[in-house]
PDB file of N, CA and C in Angstrom:
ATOM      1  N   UNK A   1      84.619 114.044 104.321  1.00  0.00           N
ATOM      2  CA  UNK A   1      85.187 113.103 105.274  1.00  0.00           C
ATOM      3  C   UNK A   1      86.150 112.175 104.539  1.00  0.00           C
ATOM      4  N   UNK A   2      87.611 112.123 105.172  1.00  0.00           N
ATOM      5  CA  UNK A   2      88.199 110.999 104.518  1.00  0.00           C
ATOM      6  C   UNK A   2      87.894 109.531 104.520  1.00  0.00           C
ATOM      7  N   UNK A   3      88.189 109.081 103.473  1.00  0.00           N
ATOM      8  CA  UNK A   3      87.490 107.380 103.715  1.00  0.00           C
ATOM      9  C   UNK A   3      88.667 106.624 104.390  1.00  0.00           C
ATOM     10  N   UNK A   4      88.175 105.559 105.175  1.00  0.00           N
ATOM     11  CA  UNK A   4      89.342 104.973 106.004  1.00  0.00           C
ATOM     12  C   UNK A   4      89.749 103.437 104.615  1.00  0.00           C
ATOM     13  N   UNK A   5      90.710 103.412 104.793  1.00  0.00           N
ATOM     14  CA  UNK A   5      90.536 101.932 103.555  1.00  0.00           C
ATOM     15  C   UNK A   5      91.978 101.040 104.318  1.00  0.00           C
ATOM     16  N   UNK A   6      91.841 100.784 105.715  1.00  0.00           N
ATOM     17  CA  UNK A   6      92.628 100.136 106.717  1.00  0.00           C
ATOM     18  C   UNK A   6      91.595  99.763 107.808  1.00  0.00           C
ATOM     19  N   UNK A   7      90.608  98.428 107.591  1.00  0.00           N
ATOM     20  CA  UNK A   7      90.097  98.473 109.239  1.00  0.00           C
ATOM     21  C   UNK A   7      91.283  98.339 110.086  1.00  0.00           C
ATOM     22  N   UNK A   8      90.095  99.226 110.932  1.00  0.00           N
ATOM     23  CA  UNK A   8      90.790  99.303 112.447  1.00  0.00           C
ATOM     24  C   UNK A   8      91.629 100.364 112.395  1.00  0.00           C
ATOM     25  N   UNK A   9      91.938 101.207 111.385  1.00  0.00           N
ATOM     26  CA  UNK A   9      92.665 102.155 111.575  1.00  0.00           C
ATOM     27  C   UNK A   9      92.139 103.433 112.429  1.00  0.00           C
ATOM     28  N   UNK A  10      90.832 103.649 112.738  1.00  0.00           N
ATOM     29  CA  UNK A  10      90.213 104.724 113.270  1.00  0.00           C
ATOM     30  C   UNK A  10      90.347 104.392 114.518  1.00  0.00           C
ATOM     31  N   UNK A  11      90.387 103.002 115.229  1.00  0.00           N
ATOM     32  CA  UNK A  11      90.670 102.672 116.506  1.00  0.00           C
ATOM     33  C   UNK A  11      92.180 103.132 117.114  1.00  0.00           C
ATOM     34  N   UNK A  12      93.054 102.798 116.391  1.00  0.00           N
ATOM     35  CA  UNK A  12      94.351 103.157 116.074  1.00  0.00           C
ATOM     36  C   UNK A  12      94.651 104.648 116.299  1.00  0.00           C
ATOM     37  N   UNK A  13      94.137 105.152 115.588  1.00  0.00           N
ATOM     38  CA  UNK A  13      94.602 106.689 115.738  1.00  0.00           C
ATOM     39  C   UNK A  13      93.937 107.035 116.699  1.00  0.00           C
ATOM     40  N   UNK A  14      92.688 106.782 116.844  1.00  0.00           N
ATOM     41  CA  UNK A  14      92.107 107.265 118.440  1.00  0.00           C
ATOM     42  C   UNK A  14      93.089 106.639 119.764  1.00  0.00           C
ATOM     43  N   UNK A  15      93.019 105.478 119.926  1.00  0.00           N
ATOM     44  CA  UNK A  15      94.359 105.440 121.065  1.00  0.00           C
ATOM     45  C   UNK A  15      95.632 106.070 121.273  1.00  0.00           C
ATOM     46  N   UNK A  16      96.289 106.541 119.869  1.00  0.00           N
ATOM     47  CA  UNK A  16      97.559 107.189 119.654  1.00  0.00           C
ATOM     48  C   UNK A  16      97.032 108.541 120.353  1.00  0.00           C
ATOM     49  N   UNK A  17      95.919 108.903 120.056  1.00  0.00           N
ATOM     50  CA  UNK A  17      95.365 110.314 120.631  1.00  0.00           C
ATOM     51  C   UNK A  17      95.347 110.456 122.166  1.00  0.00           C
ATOM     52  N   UNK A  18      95.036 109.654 122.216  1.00  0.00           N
ATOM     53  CA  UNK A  18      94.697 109.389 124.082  1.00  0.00           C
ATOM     54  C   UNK A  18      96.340 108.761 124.764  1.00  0.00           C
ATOM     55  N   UNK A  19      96.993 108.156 124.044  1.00  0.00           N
ATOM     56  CA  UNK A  19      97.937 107.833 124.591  1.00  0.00           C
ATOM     57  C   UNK A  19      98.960 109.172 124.487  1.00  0.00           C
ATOM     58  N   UNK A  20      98.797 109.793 123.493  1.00  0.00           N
ATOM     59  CA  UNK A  20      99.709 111.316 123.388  1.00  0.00           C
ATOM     60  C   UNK A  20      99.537 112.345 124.570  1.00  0.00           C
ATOM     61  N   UNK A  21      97.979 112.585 124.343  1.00  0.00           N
ATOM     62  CA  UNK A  21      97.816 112.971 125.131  1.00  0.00           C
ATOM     63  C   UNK A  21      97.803 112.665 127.304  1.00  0.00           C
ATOM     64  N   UNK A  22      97.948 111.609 127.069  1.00  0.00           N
ATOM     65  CA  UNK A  22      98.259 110.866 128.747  1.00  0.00           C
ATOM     66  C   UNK A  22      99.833 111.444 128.790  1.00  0.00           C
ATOM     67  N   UNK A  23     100.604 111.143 127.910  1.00  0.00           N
ATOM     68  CA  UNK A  23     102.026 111.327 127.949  1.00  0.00           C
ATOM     69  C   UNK A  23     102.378 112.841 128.110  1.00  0.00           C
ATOM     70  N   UNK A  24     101.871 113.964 127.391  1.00  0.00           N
ATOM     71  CA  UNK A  24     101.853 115.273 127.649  1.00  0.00           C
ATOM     72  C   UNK A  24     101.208 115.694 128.653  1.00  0.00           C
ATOM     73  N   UNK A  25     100.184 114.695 129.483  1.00  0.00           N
ATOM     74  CA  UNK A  25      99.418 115.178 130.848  1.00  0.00           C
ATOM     75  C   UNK A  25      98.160 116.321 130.761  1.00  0.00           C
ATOM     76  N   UNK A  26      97.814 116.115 129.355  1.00  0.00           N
ATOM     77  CA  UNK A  26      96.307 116.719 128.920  1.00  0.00           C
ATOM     78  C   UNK A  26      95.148 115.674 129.256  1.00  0.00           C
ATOM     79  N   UNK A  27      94.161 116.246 129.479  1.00  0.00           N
ATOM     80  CA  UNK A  27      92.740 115.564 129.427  1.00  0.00           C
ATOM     81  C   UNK A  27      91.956 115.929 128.182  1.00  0.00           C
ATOM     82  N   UNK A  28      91.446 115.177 126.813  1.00  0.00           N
ATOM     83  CA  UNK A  28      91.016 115.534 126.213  1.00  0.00           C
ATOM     84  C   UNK A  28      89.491 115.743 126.500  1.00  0.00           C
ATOM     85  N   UNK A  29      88.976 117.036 125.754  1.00  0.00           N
ATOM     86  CA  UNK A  29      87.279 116.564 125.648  1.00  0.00           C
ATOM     87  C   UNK A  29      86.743 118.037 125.732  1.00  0.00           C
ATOM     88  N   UNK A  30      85.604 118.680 125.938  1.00  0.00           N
ATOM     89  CA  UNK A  30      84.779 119.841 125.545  1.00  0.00           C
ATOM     90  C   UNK A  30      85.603 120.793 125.983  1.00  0.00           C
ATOM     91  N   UNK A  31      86.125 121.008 127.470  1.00  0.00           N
ATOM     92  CA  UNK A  31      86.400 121.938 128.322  1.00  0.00           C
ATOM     93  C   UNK A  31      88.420 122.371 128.096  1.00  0.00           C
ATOM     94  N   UNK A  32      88.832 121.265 127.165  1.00  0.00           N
ATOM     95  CA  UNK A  32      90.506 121.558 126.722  1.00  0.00           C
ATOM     96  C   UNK A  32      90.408 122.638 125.524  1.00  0.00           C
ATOM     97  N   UNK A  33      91.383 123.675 125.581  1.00  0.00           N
ATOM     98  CA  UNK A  33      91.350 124.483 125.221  1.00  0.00           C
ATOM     99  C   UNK A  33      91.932 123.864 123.618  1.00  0.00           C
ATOM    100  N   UNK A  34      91.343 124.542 122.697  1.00  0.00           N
ATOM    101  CA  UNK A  34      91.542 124.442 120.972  1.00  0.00           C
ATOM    102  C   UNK A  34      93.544 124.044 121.250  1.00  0.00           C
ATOM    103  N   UNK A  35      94.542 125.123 122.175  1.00  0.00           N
ATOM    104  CA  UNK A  35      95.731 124.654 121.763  1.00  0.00           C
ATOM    105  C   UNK A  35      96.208 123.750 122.071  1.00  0.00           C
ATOM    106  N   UNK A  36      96.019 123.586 123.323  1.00  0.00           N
ATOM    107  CA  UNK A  36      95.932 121.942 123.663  1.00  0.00           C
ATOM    108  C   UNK A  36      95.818 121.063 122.714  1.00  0.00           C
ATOM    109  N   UNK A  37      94.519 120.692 122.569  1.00  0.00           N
ATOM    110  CA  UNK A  37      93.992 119.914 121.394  1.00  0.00           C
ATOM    111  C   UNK A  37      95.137 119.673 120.450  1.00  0.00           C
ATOM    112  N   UNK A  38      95.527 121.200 120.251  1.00  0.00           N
ATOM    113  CA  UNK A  38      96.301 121.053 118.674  1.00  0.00           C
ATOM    114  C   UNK A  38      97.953 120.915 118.876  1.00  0.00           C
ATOM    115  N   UNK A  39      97.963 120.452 120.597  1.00  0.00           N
ATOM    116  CA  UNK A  39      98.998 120.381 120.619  1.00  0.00           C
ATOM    117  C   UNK A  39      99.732 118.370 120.879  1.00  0.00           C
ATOM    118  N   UNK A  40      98.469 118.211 120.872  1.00  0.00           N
ATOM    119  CA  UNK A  40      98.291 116.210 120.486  1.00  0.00           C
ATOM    120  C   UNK A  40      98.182 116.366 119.169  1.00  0.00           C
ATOM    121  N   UNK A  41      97.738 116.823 118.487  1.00  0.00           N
ATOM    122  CA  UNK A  41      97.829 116.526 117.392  1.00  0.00           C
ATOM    123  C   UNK A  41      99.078 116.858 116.657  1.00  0.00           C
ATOM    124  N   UNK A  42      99.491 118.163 117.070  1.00  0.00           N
ATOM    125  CA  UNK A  42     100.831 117.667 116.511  1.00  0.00           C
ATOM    126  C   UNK A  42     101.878 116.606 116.418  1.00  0.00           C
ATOM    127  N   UNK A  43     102.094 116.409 117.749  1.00  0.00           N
ATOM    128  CA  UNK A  43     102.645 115.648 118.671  1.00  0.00           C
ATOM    129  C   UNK A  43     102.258 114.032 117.693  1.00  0.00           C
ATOM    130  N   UNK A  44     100.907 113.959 117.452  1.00  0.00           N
ATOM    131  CA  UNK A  44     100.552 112.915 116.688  1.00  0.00           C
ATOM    132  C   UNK A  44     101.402 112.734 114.877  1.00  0.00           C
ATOM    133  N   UNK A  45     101.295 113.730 114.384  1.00  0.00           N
ATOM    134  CA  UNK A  45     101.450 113.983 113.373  1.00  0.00           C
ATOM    135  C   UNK A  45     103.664 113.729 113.238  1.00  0.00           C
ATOM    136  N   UNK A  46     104.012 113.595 114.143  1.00  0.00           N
ATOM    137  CA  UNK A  46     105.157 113.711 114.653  1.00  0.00           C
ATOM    138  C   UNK A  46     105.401 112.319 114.614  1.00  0.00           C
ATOM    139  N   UNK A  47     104.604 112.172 115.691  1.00  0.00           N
ATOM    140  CA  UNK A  47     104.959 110.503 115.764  1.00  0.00           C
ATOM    141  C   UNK A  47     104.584 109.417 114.687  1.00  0.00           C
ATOM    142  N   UNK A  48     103.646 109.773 113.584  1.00  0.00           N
ATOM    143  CA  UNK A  48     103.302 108.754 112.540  1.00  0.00           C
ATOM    144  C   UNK A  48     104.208 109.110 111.309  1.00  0.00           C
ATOM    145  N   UNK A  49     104.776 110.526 111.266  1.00  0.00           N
ATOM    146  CA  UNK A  49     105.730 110.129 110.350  1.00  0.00           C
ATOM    147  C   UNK A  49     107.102 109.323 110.940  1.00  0.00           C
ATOM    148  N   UNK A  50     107.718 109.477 112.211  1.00  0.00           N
ATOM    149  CA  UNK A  50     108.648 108.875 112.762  1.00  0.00           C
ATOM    150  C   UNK A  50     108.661 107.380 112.201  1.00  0.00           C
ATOM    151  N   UNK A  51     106.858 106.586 112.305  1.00  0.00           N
ATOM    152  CA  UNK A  51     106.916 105.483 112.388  1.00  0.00           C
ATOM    153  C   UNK A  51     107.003 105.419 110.748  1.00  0.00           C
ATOM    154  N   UNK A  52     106.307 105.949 110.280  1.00  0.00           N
ATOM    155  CA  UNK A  52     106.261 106.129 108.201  1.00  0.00           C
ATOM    156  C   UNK A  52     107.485 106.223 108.289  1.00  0.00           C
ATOM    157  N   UNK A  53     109.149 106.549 108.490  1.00  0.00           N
ATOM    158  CA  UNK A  53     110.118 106.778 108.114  1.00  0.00           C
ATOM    159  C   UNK A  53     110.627 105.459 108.494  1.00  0.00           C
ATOM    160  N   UNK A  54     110.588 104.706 109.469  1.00  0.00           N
ATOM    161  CA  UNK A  54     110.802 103.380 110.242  1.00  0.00           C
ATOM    162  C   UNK A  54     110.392 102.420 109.666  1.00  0.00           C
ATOM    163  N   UNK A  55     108.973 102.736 108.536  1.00  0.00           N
ATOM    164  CA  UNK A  55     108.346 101.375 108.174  1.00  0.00           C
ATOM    165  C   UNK A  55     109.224 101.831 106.616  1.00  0.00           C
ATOM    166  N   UNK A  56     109.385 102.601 106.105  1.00  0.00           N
ATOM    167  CA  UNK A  56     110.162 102.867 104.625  1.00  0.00           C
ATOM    168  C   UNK A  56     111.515 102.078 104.665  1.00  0.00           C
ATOM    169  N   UNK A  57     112.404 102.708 105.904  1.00  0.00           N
ATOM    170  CA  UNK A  57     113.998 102.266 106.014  1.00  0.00           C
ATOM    171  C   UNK A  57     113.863 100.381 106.105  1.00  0.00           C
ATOM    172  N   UNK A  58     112.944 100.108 106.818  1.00  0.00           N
ATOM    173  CA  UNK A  58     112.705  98.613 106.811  1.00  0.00           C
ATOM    174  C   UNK A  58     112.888  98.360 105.611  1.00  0.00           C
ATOM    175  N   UNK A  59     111.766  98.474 104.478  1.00  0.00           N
ATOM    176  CA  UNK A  59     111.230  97.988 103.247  1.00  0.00           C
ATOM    177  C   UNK A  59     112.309  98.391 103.004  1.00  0.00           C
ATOM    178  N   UNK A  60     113.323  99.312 103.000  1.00  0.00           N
ATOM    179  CA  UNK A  60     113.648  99.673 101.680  1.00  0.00           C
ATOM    180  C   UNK A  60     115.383  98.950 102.081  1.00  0.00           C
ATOM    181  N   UNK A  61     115.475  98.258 103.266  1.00  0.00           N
ATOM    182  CA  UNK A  61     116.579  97.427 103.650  1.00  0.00           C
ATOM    183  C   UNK A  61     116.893  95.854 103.309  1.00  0.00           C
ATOM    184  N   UNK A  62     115.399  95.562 103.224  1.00  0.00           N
ATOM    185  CA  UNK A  62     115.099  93.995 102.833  1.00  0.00           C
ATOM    186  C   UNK A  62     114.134  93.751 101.637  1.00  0.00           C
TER     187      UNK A  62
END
């Protein structure tokens, strides 16, 4: 298991999950099929580097 070393970060990524998924018009939970699933998560994985590239160009402007 990865260790979290950001509270509140597990809250965080769980809303990004649920909010991805509201936006693509999936319901997560037992009965969504594995591609589904893996298709928030991409979708996730998408959007946190967007913001990782956004929080770099900042820092690396000022």
């Amino acid at each position: 298991m990865n260790k979290l070393v950001v509270n509140g970060s597990k809250e965080v990524i769980n809303n990004l999950k649920y909010e991805i998924a509201n936006e693509l018009g999936i319901t997560l939970g037992a009965d969504t099929s594995s591609r589904l699933n893996g298709t928030v998560g991409g979708y996730m994985t998408k959007k946190l580097v967007e913001l990782g590239k956004q929080y770099y160009n900042n820092v690396k402007n000022h």
